[in-house]
C-alpha atoms as a PDB file:
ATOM      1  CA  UNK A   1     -30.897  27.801 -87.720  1.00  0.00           C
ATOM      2  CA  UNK A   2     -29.145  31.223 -86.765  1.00  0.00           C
ATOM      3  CA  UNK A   3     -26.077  30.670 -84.916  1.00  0.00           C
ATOM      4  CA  UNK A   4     -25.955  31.919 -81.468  1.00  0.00           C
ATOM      5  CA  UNK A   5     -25.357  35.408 -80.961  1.00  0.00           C
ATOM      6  CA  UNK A   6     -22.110  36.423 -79.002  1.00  0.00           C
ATOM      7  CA  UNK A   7     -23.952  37.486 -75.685  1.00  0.00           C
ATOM      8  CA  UNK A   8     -25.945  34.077 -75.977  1.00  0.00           C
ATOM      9  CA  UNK A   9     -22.906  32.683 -76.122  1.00  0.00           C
ATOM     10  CA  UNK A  10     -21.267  34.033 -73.031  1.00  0.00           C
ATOM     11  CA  UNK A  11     -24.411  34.139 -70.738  1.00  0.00           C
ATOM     12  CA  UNK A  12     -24.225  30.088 -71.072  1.00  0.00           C
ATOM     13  CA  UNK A  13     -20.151  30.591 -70.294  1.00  0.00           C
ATOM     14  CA  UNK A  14     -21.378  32.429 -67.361  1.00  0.00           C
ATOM     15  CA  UNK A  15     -24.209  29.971 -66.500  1.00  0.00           C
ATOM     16  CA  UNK A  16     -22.165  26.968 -67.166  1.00  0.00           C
ATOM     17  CA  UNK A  17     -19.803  28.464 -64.651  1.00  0.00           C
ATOM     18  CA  UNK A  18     -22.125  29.102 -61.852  1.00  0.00           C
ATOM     19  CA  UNK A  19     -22.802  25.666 -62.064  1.00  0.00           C
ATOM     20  CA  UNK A  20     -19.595  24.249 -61.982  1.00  0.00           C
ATOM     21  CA  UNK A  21     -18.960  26.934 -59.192  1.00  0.00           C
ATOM     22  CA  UNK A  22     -21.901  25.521 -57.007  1.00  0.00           C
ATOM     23  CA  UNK A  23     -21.027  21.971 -57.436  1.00  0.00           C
ATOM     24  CA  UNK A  24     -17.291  22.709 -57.300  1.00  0.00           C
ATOM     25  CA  UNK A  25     -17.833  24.397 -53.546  1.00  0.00           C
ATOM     26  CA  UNK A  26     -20.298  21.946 -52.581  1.00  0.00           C
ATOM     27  CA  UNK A  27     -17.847  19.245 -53.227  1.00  0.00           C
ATOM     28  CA  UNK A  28     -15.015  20.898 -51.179  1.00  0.00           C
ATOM     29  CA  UNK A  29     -17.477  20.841 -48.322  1.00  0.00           C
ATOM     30  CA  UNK A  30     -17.714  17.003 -48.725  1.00  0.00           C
ATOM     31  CA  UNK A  31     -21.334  17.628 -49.815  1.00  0.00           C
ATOM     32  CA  UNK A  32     -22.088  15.130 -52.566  1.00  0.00           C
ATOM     33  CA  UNK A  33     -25.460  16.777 -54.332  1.00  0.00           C
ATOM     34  CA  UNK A  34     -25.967  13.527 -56.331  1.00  0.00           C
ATOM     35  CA  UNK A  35     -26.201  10.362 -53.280  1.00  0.00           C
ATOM     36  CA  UNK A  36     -29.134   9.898 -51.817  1.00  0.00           C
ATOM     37  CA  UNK A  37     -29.045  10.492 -47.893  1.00  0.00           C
ATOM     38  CA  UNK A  38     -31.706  10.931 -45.344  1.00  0.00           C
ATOM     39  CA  UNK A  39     -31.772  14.246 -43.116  1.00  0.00           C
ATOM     40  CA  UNK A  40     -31.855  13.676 -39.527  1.00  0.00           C
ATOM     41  CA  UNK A  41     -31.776  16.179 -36.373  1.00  0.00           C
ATOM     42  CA  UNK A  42     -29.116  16.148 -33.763  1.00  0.00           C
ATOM     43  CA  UNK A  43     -29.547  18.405 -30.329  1.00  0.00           C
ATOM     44  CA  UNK A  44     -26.368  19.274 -28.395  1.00  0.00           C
ATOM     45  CA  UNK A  45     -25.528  22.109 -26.013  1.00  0.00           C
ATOM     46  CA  UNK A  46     -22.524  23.085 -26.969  1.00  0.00           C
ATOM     47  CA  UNK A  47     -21.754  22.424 -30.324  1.00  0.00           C
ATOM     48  CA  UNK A  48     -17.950  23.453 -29.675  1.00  0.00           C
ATOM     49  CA  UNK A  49     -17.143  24.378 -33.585  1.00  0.00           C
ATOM     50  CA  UNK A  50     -19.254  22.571 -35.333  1.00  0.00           C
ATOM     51  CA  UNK A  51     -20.116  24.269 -38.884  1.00  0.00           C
ATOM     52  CA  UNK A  52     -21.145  22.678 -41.887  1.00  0.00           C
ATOM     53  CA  UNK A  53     -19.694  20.076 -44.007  1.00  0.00           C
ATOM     54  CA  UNK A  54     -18.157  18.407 -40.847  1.00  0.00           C
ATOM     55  CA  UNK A  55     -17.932  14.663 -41.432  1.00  0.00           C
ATOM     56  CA  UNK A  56     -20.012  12.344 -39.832  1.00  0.00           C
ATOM     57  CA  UNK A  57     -18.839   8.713 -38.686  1.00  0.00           C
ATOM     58  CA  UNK A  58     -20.069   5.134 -37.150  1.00  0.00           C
ATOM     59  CA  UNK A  59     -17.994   3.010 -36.164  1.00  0.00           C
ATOM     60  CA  UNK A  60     -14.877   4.818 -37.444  1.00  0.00           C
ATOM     61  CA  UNK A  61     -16.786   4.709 -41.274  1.00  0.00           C
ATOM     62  CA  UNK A  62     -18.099   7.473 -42.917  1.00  0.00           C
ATOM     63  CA  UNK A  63     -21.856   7.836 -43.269  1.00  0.00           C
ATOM     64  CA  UNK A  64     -22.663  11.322 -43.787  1.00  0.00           C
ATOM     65  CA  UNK A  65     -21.900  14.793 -43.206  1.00  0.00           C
ATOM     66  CA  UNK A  66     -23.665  18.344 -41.195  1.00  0.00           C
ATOM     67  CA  UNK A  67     -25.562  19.826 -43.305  1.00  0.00           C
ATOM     68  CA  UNK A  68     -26.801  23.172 -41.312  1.00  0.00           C
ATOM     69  CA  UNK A  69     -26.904  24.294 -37.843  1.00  0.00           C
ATOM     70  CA  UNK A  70     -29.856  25.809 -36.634  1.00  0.00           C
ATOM     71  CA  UNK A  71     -29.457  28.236 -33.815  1.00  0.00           C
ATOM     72  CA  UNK A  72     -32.023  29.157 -31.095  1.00  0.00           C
ATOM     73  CA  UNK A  73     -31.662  32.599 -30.172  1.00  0.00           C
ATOM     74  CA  UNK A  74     -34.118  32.600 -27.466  1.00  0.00           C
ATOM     75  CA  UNK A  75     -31.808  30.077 -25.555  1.00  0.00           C
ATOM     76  CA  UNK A  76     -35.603  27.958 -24.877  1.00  0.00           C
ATOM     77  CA  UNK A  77     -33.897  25.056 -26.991  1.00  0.00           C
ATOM     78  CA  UNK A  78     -30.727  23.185 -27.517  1.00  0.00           C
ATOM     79  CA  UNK A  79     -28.511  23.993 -30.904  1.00  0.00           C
ATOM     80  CA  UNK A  80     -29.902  21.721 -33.249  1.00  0.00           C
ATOM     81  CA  UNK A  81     -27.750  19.844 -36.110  1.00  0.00           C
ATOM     82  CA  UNK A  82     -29.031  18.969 -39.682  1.00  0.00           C
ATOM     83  CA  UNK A  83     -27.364  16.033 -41.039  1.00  0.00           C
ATOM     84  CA  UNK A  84     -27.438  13.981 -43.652  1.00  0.00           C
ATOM     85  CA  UNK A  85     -26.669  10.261 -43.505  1.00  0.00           C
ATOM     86  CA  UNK A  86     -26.582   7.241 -45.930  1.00  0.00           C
ATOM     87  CA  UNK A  87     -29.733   5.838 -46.552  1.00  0.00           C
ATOM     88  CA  UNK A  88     -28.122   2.439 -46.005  1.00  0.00           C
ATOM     89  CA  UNK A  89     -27.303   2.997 -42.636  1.00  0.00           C
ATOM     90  CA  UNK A  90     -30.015   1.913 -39.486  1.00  0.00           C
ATOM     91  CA  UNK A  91     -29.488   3.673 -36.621  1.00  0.00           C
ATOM     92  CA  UNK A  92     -31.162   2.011 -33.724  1.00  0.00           C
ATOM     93  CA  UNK A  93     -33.215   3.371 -31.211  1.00  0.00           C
ATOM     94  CA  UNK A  94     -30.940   4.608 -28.457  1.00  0.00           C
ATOM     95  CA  UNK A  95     -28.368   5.570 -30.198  1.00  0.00           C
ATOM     96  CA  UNK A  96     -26.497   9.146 -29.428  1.00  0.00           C
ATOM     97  CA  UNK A  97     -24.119  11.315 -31.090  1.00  0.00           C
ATOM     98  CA  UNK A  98     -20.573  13.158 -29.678  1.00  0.00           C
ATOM     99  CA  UNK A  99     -18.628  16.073 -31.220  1.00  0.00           C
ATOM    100  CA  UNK A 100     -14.782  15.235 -31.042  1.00  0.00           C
ATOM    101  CA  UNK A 101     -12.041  17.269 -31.965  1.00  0.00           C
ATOM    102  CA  UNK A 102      -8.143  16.648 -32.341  1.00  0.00           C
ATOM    103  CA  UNK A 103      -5.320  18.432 -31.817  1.00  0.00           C
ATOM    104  CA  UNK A 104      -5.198  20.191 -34.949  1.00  0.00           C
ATOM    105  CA  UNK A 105      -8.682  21.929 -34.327  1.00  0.00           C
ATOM    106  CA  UNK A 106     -10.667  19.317 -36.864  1.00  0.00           C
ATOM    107  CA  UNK A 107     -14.277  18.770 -35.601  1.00  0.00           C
ATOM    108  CA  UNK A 108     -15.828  16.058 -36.592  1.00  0.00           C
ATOM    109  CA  UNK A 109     -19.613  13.841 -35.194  1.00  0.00           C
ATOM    110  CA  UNK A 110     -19.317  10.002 -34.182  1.00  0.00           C
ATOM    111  CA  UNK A 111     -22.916   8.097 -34.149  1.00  0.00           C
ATOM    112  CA  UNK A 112     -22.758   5.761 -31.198  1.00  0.00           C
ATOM    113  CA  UNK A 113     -25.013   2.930 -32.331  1.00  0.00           C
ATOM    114  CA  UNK A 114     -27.256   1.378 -29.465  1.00  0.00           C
ATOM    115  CA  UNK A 115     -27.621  -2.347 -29.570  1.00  0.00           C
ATOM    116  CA  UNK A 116     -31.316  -2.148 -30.205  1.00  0.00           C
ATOM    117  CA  UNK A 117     -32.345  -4.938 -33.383  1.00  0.00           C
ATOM    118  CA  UNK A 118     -36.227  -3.798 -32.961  1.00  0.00           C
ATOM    119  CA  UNK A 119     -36.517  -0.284 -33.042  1.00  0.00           C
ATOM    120  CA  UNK A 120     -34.933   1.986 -34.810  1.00  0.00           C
ATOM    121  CA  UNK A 121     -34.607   6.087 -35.549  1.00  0.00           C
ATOM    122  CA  UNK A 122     -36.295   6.931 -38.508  1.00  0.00           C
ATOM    123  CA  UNK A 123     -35.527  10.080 -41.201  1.00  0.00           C
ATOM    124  CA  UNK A 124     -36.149  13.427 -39.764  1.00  0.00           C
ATOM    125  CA  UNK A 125     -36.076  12.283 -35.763  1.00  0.00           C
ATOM    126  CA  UNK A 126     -33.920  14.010 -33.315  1.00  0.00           C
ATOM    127  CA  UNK A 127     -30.866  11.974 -31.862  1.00  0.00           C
ATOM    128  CA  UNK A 128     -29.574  13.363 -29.079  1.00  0.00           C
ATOM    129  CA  UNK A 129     -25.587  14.709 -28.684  1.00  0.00           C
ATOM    130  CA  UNK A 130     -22.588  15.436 -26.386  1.00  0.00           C
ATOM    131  CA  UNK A 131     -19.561  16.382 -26.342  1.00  0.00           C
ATOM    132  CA  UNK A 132     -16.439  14.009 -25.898  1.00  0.00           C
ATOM    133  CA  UNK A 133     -13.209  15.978 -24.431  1.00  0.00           C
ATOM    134  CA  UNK A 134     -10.912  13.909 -26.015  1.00  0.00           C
ATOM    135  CA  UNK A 135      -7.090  15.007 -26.182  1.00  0.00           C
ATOM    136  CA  UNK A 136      -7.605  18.841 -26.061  1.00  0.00           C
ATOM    137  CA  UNK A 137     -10.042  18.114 -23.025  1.00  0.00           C
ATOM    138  CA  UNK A 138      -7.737  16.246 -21.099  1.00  0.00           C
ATOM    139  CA  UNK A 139      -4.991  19.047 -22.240  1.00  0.00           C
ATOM    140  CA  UNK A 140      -7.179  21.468 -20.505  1.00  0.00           C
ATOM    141  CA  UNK A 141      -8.210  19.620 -17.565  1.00  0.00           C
ATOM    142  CA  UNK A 142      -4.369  19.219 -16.480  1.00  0.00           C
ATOM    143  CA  UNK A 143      -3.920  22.712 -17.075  1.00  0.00           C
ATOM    144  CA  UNK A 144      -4.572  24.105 -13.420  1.00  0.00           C
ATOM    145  CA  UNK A 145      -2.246  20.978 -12.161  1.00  0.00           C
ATOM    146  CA  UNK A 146       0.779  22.386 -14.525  1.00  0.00           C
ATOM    147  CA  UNK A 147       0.084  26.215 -13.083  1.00  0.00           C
ATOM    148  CA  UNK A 148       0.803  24.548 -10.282  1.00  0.00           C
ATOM    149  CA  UNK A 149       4.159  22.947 -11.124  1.00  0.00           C
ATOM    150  CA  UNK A 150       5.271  25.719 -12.163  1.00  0.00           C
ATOM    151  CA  UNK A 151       6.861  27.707  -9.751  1.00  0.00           C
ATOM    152  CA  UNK A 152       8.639  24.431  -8.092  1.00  0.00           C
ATOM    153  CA  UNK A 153       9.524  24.031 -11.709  1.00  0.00           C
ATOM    154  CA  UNK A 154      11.253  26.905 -11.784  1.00  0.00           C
ATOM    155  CA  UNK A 155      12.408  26.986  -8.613  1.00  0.00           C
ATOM    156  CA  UNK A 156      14.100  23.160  -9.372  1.00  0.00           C
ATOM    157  CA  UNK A 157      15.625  24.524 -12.957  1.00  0.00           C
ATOM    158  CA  UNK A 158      16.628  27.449 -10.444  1.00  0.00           C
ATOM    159  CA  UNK A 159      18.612  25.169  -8.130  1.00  0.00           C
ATOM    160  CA  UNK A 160      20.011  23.387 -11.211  1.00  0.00           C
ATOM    161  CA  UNK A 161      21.393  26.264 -12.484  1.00  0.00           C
ATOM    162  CA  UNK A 162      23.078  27.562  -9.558  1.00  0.00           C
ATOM    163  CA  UNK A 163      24.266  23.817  -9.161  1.00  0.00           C
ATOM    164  CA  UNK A 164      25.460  23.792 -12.501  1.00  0.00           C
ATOM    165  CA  UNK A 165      27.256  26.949 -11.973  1.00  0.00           C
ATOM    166  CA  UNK A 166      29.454  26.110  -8.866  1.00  0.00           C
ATOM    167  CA  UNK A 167      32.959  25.447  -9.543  1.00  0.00           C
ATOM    168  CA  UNK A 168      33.195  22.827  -7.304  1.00  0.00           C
ATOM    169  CA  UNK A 169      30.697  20.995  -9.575  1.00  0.00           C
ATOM    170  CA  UNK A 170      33.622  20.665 -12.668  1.00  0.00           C
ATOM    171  CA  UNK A 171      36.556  20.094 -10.156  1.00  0.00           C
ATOM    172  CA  UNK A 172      34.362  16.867  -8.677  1.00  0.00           C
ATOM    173  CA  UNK A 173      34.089  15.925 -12.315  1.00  0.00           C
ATOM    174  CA  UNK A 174      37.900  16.134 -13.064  1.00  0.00           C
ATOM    175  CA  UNK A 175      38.756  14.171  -9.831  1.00  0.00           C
ATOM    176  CA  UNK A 176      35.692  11.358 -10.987  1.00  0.00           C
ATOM    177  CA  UNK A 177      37.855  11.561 -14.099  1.00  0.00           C
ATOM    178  CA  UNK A 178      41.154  11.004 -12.098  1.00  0.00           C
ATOM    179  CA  UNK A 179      40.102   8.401 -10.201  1.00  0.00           C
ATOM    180  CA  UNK A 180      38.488   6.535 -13.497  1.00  0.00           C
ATOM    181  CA  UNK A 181      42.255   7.064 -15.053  1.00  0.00           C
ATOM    182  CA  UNK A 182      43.409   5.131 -11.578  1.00  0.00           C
ATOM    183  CA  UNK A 183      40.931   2.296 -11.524  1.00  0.00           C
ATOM    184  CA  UNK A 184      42.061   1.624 -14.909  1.00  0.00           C
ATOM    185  CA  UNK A 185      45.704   1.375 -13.712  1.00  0.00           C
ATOM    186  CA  UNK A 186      44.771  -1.004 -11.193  1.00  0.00           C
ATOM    187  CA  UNK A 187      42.744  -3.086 -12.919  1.00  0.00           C
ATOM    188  CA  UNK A 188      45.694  -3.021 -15.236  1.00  0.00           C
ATOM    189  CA  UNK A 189      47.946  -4.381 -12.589  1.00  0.00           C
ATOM    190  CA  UNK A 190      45.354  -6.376 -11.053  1.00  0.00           C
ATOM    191  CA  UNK A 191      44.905  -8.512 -14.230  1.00  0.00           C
ATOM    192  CA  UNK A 192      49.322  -9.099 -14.606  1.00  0.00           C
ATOM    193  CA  UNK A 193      49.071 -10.219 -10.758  1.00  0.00           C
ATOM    194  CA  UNK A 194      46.074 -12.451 -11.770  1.00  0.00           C
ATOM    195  CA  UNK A 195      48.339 -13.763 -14.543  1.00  0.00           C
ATOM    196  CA  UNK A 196      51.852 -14.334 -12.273  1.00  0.00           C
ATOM    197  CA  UNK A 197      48.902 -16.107  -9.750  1.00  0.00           C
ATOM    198  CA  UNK A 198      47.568 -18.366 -12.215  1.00  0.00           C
ATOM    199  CA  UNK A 199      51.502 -19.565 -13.641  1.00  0.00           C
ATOM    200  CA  UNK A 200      52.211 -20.340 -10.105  1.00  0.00           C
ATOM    201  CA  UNK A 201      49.106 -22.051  -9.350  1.00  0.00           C
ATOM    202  CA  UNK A 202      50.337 -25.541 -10.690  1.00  0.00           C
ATOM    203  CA  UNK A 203      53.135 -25.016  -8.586  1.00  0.00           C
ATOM    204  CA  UNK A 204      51.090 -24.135  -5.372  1.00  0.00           C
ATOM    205  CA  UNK A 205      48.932 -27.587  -6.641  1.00  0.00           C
ATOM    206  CA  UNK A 206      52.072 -29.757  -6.073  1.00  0.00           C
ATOM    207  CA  UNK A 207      53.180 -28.593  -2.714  1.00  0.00           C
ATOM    208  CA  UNK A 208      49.592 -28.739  -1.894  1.00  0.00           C
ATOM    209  CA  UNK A 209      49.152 -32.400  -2.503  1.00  0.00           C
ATOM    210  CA  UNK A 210      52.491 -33.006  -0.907  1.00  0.00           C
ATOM    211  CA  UNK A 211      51.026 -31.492   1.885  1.00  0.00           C
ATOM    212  CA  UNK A 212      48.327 -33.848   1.422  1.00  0.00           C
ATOM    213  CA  UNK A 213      50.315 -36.823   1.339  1.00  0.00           C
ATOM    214  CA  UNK A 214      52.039 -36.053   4.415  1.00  0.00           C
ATOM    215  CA  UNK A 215      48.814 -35.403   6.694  1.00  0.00           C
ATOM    216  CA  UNK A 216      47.392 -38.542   5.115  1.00  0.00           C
ATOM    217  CA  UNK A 217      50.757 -40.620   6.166  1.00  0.00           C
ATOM    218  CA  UNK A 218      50.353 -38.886   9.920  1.00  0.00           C
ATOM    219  CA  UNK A 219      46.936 -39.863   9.935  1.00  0.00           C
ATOM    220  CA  UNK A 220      47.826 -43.557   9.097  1.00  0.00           C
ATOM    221  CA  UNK A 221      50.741 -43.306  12.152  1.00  0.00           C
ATOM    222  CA  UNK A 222      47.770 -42.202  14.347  1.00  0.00           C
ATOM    223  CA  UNK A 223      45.978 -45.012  13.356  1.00  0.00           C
ATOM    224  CA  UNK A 224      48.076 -47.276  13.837  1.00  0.00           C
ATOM    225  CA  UNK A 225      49.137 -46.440  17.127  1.00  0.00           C
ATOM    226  CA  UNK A 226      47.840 -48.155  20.586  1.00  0.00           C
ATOM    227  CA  UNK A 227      45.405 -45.559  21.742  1.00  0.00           C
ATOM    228  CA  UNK A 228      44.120 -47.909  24.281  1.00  0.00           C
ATOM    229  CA  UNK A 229      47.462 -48.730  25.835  1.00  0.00           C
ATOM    230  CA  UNK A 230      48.370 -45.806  25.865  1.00  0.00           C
ATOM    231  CA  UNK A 231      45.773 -44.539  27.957  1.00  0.00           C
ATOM    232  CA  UNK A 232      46.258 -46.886  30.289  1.00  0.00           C
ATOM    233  CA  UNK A 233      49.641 -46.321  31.138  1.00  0.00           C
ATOM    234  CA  UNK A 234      48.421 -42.664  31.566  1.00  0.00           C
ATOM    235  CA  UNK A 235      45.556 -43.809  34.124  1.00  0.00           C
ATOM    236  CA  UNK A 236      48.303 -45.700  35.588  1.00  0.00           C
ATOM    237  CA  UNK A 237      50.561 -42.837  36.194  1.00  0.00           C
ATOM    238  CA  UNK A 238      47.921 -40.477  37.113  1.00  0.00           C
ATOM    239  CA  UNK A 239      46.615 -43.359  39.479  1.00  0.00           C
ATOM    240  CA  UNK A 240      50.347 -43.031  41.348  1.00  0.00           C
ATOM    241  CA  UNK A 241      50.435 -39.657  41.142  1.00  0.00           C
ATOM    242  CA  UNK A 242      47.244 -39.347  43.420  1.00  0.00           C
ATOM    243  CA  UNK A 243      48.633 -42.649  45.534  1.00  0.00           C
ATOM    244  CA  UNK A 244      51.493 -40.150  46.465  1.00  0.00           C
ATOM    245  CA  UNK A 245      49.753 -37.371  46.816  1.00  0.00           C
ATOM    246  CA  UNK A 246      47.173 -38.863  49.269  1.00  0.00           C
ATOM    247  CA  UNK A 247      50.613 -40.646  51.241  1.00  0.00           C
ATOM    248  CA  UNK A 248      51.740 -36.892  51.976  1.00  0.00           C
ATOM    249  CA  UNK A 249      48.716 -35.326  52.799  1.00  0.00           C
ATOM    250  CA  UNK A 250      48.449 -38.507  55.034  1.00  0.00           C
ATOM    251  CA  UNK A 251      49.795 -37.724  58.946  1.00  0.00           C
ATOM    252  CA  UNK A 252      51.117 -41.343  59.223  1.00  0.00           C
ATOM    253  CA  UNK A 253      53.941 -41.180  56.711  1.00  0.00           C
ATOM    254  CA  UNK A 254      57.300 -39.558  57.182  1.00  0.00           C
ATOM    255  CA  UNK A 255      56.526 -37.196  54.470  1.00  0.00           C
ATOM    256  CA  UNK A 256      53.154 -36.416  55.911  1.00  0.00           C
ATOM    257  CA  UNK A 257      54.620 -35.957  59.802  1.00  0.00           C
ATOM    258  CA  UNK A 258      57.071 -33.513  58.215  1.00  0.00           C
ATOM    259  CA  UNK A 259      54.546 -31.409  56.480  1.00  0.00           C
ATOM    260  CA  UNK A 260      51.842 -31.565  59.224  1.00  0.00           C
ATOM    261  CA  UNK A 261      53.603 -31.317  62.294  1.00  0.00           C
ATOM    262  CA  UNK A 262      53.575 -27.804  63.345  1.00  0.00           C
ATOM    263  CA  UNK A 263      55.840 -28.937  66.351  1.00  0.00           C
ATOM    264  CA  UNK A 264      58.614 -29.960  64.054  1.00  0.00           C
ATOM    265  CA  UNK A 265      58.503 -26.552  62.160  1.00  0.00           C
ATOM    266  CA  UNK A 266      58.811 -24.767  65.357  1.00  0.00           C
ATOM    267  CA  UNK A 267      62.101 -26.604  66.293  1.00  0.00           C
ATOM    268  CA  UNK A 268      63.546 -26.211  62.651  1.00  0.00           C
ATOM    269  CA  UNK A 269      62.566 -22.258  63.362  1.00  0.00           C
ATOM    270  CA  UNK A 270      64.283 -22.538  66.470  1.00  0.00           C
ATOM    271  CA  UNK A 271      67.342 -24.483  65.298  1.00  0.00           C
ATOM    272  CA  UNK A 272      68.047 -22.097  62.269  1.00  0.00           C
ATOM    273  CA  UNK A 273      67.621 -18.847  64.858  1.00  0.00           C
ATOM    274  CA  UNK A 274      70.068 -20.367  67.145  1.00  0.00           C
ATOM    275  CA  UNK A 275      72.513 -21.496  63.948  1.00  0.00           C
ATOM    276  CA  UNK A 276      72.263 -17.913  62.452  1.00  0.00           C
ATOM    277  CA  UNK A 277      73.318 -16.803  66.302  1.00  0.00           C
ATOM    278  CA  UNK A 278      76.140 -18.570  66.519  1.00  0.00           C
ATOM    279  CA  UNK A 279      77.548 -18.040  63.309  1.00  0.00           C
ATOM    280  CA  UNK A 280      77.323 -14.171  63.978  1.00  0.00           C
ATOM    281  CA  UNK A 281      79.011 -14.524  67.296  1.00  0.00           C
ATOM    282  CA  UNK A 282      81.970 -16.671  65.466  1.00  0.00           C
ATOM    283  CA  UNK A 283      82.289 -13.915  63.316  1.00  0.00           C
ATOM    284  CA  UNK A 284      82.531 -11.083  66.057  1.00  0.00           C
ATOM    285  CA  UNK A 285      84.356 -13.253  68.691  1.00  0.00           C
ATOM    286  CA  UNK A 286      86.442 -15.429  66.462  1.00  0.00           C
ATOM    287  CA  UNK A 287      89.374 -16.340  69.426  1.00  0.00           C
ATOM    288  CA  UNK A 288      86.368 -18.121  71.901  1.00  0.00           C
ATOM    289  CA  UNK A 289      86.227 -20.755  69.526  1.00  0.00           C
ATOM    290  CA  UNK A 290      89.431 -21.897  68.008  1.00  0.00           C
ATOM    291  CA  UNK A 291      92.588 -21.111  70.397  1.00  0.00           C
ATOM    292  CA  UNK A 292      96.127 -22.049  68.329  1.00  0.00           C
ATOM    293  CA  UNK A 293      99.583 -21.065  70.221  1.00  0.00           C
ATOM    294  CA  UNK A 294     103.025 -21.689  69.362  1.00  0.00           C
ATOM    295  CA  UNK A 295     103.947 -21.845  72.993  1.00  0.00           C
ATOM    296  CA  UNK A 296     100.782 -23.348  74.522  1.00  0.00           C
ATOM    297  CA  UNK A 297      97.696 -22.252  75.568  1.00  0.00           C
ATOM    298  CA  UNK A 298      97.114 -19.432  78.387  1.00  0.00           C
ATOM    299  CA  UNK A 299      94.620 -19.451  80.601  1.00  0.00           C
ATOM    300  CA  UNK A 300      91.934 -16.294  80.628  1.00  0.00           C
END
């Protein structure tokens, strides 16, 4: 046998790497040319990004991948989505398909598998598709809410700023400072008082039950002392007391005539005007009253 020629030899180089190309790219899709899947059709509206090769799941597992996207120009139909999935998996009748995509832009198809034992979708059926919003829906949906923050956003880092800018701001912070420094001196001082308190306290104890001792010993005198007695010699007294009091009030006694007569008041009145009388005239006219001579008394 001839041995192969040199441009034999590199047109099966060159074939040989066309085919590791194709199968090389088909495998960075995540198109696997050698398992055995089943193609099936899934219609969505909006297919939000969805290209080929994007992974397929159920029930976070998965089962296939997009094969091709088909396109109607004439807008008469919905986009519709070749796919192909294990031939394993059963996909019930009912079942329905969402596109989801994270954060970092990746797009990928979850099956949502009906609870249907009896009926299922068979190969080359349509399944019909939405779209889930997930985290960069919900991002957009509080978008017009945070345009309107905003400005009182602004206008609150605003008002901090020109807070953090007054003077008077650092000066309340020095004299917070101060008075920390001071409540630490006093609590200082507070504890050694505590302390001198607690050496006296025995002391304070002693007189304290002293104390005691004498209340309880005046209690024990007040016990023993004839309550009963002694309240009667009060009634007794008070008794008196009233027995008198009723005896002047009373215009029969002597006491009584003498504070109820208004006759004998007017004659005391009397008396003293006609004492106070006289003893002015002795004063002015001493010589009518006592007359002394040596040689014997004239007559006027």
């Amino acid at each position: 046998m001839k041995a192969l020629t040199k441009e034999v030899k590199i047109a099966l180089v060159a074939i040989a790497g066309v085919i590791i190309l194709f199968f090389g790219m088909n495998f960075l899709k995540g198109l696997n040319l050698f398992s055995s899947t089943d193609d099936y059709f899934i219609e969505f509206k909006d297919i939000s990004g969805l290209s080929s090769s994007c992974p397929i799941y159920a029930d976070g597992f998965k089962v296939g991948t997009v094969k091709s996207v088909i396109y109607d120009y004439t807008n008469e139909h919905p986009t519709r989505v070749v796919v192909g999935l294990d031939k394993q998996i059963r996909i019930p009748k009912g079942s329905t398909a969402e596109i989801e995509s994270d954060l970092m832009g990746n797009v990928k198809v979850n099956l949502l598998l009906a609870n249907n034992p009896r009926e299922r979708v068979m190969p080359g059926e349509t399944i019909s598709g939405t779209i889930q919003s997930g985290a960069m829906g919900k991002v957009a949906a509080m978008v017009p809410t945070i345009e309107k923050m905003l400005p009182k956003l602004d206008s609150i880092l605003g008002s901090l700023n020109a807070l953090l800018a007054d003077p008077a701001l650092a000066q309340s912070l020095h004299n917070v400072q101060t008075i920390t420094g001071n409540l630490t001196t006093s609590t200082a001082e507070l504890n050694t008082l505590m302390r001198t308190l607690n050496k006296g306290v025995p002391t304070l104890m002693t007189k304290a039950n002293g104390v005691l001792d004498n209340t309880t010993t005046l209690t024990s005198n007040l016990a023993a002392l004839d309550l009963a007695s002694t309240k009667q010699q009060i009634d007794q007294t008070l008794s008196n007391v009233n027995e008198i009091t009723n005896k002047m009030n009373s215009k029969d006694g002597t006491v009584g005539m003498l504070l109820n007569d208004p006759g004998l008041y007017h004659r005391l009145n009397s008396t003293v005007s006609h004492a106070d009388s006289l003893m002015i005239d002795l004063k002015q006219h001493p010589k009518r009253y006592v007359h002394f001579s040596v040689f014997g008394r004239k007559d006027k």
